[in-house]
Protein backbone atom coordinates (compact mmCIF):
# COMPACT_ATOMS: atom_id res chain seq x y z
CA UNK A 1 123.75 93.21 99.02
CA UNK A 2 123.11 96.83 99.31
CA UNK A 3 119.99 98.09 98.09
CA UNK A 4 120.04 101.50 99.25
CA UNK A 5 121.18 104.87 97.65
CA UNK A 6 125.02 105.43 97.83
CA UNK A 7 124.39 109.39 98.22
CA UNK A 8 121.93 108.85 101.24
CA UNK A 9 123.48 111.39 103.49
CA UNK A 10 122.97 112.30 107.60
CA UNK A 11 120.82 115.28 107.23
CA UNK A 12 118.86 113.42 104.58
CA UNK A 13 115.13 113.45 103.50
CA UNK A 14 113.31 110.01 103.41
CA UNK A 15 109.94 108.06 103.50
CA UNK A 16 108.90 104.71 103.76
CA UNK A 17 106.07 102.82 102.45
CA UNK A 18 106.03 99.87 105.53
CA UNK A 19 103.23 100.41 107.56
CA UNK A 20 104.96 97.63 110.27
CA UNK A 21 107.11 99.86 111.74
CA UNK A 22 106.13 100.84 114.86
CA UNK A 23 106.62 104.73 115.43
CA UNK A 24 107.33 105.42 112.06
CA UNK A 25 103.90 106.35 109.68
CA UNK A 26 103.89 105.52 105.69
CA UNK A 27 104.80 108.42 103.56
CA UNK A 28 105.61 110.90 105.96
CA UNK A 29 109.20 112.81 105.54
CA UNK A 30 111.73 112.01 108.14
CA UNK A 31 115.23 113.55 108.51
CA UNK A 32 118.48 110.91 108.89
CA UNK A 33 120.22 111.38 112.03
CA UNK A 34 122.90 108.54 111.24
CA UNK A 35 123.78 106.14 108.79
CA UNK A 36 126.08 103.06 108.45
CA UNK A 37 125.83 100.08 105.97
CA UNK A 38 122.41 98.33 107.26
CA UNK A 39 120.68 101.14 109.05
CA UNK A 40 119.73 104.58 108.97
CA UNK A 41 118.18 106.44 112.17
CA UNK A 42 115.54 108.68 112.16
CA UNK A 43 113.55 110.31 114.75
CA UNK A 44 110.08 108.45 114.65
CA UNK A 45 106.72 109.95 115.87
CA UNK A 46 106.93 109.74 119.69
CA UNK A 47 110.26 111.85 119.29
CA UNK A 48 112.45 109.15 119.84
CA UNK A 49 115.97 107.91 117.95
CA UNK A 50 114.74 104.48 116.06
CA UNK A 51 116.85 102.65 113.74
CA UNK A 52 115.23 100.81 110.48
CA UNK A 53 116.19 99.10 107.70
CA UNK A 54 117.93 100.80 104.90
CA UNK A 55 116.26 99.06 102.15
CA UNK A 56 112.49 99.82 103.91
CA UNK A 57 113.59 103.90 102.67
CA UNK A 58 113.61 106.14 99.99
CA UNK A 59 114.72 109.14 99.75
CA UNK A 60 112.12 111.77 98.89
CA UNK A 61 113.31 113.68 95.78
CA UNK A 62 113.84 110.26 93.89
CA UNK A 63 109.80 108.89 95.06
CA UNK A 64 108.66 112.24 94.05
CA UNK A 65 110.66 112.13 90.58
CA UNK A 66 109.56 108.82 90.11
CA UNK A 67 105.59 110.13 90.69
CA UNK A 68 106.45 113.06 88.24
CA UNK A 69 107.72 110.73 85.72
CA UNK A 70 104.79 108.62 85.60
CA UNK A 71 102.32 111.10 86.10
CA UNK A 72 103.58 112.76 82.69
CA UNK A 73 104.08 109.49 80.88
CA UNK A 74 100.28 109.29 81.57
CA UNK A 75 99.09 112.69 80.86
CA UNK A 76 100.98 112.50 77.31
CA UNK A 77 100.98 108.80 76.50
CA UNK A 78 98.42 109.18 73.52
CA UNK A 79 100.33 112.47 72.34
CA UNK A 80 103.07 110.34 71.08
């Protein structure tokens, strides 16, 4: 089962929320060197290539969308 984004590209911007992964911090942007079905790689915090999980990333612009969208539906939930 694939639970990651079909447009996920190389050249890609993407967090993660995993705090386990070791050279890579939570919610900081990273850029996608490669991709294939399982794993994308990134270049973590010591500068090195590191491979993760494609299901423990998100791309940015669809966290950030999300965090609009609920941000509003809070601001004008007693509106409507």
């Amino acid at each position: 089962m694939n639970f990651s984004s079909p447009k996920l590209e190389t050249g890609s911007i993407i967090l993660t929320f995993q705090n386990n992964i070791v050279g890579v911090t939570p919610k900081k942007l990273y850029v996608v060197e490669r991709h294939n079905n399982d794993f994308v790689t990134l270049v973590n915090d010591f500068g090195e290539l590191q491979e993760v999980r494609k299901m423990f990333v998100m791309e940015a612009d669809v966290v950030y969308t999300i965090l609009f969208l609920s941000t509003l539906n809070r601001l004008f939930d007693d509106i409507f």
